[in-house]
N, C-alpha and C. Protein backbone atom coordinates (compact mmCIF):
# COMPACT_ATOMS: atom_id res chain seq x y z
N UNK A 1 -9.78 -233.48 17.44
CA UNK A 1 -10.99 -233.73 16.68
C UNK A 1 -10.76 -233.44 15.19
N UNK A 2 -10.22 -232.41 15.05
CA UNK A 2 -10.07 -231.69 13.58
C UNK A 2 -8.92 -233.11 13.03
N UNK A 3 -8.21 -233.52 13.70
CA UNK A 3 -7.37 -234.47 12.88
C UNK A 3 -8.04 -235.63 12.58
N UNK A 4 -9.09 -236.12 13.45
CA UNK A 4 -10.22 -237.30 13.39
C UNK A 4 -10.64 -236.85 11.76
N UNK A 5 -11.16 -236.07 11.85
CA UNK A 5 -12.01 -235.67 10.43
C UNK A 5 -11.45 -235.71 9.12
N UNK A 6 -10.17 -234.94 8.93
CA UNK A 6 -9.06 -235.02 7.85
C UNK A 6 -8.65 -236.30 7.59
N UNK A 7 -8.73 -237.32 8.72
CA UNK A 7 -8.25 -238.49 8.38
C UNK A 7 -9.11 -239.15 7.65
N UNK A 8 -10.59 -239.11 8.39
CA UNK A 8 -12.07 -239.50 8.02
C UNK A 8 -11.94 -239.00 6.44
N UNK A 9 -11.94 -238.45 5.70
CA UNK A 9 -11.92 -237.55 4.77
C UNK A 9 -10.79 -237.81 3.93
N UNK A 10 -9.90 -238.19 4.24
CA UNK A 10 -8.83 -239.19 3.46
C UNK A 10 -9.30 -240.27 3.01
N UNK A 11 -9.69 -241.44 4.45
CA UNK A 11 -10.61 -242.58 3.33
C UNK A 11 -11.69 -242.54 2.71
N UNK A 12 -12.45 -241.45 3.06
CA UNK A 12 -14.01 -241.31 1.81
C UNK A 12 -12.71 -241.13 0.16
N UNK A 13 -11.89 -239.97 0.59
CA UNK A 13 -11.35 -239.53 -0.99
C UNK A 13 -10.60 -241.01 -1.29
N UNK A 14 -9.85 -242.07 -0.67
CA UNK A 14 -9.57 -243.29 -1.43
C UNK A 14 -10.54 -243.97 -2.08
N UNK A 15 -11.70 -244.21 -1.08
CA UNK A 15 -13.17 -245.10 -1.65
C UNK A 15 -13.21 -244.68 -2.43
N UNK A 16 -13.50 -242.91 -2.80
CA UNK A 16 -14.25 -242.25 -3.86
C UNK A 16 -13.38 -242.99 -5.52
N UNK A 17 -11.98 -242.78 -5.15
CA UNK A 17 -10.91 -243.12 -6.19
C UNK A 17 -11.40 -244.28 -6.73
N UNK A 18 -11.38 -245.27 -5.60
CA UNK A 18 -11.48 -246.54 -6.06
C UNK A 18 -13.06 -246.87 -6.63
N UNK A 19 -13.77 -246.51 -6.52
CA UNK A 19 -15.20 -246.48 -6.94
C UNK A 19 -15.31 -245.81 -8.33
N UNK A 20 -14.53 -244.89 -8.83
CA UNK A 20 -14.16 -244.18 -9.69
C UNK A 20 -12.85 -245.28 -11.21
N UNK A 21 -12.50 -245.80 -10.21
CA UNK A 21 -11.64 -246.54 -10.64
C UNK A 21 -12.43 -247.88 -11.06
N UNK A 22 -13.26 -248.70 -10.76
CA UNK A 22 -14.49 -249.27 -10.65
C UNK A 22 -14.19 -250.41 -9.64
N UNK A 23 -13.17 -249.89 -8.80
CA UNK A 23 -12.64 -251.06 -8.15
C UNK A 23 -12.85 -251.38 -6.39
N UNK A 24 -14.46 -250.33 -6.85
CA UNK A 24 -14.67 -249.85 -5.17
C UNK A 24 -16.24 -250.59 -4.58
N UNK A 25 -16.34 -250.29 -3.93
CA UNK A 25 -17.75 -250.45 -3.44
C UNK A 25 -18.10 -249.65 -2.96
N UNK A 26 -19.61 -249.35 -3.71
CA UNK A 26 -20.59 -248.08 -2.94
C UNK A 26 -21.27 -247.98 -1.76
N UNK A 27 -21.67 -249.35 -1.24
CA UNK A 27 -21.70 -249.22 0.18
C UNK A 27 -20.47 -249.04 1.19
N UNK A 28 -19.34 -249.22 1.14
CA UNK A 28 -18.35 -249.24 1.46
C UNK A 28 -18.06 -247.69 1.79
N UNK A 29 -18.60 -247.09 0.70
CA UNK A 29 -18.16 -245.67 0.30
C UNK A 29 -19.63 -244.62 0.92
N UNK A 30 -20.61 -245.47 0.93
CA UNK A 30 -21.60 -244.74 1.90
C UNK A 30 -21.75 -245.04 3.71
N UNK A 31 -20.52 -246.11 4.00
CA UNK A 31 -20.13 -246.68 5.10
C UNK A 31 -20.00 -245.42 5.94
N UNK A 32 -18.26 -245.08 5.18
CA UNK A 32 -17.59 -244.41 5.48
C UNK A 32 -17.96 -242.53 5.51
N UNK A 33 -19.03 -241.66 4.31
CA UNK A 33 -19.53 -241.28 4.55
C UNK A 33 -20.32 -240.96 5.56
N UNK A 34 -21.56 -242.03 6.09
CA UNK A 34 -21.72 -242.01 7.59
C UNK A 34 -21.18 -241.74 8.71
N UNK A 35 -19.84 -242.51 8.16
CA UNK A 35 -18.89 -242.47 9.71
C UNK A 35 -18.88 -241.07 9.72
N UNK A 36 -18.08 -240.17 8.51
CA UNK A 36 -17.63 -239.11 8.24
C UNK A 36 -18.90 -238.04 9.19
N UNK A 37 -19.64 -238.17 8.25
CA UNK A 37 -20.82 -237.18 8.93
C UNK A 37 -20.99 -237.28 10.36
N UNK A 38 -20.59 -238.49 10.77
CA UNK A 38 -20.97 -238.49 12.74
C UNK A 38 -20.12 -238.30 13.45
N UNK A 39 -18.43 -237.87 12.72
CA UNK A 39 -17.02 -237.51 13.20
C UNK A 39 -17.68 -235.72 13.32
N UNK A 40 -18.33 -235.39 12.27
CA UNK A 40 -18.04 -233.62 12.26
C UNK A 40 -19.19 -233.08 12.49
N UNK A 41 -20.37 -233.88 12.83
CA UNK A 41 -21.65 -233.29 13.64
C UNK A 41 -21.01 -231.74 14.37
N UNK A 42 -20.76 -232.35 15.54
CA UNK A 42 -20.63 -231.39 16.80
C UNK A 42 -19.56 -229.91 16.06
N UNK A 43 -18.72 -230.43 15.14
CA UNK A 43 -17.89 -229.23 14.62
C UNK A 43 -18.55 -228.66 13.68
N UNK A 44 -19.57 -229.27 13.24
CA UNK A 44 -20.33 -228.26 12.05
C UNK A 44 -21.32 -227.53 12.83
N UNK A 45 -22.05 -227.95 13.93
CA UNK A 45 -23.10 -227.55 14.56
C UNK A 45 -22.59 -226.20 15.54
N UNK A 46 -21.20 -226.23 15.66
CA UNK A 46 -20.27 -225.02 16.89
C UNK A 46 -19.56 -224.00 15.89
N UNK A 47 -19.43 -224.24 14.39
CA UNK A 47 -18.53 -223.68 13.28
C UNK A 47 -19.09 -223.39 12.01
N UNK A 48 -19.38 -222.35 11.68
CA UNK A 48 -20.02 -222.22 10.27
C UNK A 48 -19.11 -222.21 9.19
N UNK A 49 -17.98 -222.17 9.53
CA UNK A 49 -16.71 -222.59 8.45
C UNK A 49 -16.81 -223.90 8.03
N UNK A 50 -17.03 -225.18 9.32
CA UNK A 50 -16.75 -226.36 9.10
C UNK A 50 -18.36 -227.02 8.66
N UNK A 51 -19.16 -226.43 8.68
CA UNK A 51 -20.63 -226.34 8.33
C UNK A 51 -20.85 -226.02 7.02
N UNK A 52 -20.13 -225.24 5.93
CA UNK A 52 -20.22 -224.82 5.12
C UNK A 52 -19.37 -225.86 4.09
N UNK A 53 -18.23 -225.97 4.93
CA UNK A 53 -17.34 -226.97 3.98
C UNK A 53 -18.08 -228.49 3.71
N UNK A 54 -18.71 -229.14 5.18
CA UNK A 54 -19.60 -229.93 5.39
C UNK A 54 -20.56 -230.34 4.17
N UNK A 55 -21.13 -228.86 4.18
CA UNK A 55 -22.26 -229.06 3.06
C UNK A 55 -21.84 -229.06 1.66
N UNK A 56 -20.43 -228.81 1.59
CA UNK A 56 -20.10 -229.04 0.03
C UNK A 56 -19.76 -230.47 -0.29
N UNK A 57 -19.18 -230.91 0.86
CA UNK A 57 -18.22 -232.56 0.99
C UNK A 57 -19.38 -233.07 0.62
N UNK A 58 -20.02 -233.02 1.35
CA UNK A 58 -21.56 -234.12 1.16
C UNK A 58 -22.48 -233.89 -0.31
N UNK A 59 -22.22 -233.14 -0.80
CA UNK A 59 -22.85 -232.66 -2.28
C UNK A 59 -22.47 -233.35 -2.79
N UNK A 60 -20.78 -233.15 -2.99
CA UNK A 60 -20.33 -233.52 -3.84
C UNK A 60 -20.42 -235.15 -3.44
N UNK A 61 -20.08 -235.89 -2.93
CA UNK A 61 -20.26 -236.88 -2.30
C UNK A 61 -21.37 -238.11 -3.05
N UNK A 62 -22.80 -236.98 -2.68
CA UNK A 62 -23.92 -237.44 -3.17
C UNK A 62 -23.88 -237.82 -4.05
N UNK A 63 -23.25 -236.72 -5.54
CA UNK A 63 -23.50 -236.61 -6.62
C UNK A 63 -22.95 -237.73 -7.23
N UNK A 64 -21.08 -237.48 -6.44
CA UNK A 64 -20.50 -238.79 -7.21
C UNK A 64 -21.00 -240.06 -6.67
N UNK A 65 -21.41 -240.39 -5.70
CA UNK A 65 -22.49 -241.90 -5.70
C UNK A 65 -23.69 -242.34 -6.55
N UNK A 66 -24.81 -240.81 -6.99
CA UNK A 66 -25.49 -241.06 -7.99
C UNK A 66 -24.66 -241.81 -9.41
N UNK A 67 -23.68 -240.87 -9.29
CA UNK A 67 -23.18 -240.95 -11.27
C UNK A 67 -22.69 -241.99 -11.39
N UNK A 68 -21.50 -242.69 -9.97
CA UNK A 68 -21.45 -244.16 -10.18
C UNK A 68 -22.53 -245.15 -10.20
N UNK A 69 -23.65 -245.32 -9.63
CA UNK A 69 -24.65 -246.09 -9.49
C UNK A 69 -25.08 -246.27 -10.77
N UNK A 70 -25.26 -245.24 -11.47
CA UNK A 70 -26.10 -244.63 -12.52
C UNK A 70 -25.46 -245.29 -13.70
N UNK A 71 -23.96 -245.14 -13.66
CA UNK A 71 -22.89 -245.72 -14.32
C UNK A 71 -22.91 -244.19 -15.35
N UNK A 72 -22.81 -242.99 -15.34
CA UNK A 72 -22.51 -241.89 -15.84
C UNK A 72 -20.98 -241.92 -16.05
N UNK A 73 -20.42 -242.20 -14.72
CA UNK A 73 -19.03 -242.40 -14.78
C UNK A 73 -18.69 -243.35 -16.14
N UNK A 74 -18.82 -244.21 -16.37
CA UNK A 74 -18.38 -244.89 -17.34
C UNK A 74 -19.25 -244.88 -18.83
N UNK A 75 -20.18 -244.22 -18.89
CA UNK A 75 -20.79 -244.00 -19.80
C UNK A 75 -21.39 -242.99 -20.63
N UNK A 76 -21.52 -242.08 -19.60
CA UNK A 76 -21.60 -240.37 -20.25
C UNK A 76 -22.92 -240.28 -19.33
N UNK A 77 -23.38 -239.54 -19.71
CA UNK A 77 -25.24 -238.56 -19.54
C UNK A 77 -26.33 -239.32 -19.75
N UNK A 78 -26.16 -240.10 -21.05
CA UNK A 78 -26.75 -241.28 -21.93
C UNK A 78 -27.27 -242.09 -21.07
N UNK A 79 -26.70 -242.09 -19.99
CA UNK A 79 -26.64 -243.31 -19.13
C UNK A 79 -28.24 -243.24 -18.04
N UNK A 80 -28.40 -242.05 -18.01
CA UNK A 80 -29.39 -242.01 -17.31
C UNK A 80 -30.86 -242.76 -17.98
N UNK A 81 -30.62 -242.01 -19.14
CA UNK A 81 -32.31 -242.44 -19.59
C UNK A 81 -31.73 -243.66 -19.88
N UNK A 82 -31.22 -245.38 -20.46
CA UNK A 82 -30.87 -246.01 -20.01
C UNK A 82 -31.96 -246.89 -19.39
């Protein structure tokens, strides 16, 4: 299971790159997210280690999908009000 996840977690961090890179797609990248989250249910729900890490992946996650959407990534802060 634990290797399911690391792998899962490899392609969110390529999407993330490539989305970053502007060469990605954000649904693509909230695809895979999904998947991610329904690989480590049962290990976050039995593990407060993998529950904790969980809740950071997905923060951060969030955030960088806002800032690309937002276009922060390529534009600064500015970008919000916009």
């Amino acid at each position: 299971m634990r290797a399911r996840i690391v792998a899962a977690l490899r392609v969110v961090q390529t999407l993330t790159r490539r989305a970053l890179d502007g060469d990605g797609d954000l649904g693509r990248l909230t695809d895979a997210r999904r998947q991610l989250q329904r690989l480590v249910e049962a290990e976050v729900e039995r593990d407060t280690a993998w529950r904790r890490t969980w809740i950071g992946i997905d923060w951060v996650l969030t955030n960088l999908h806002g800032m690309i959407r937002d276009g922060v990534i390529e534009r600064g802060f500015d970008a919000i009000n916009d």
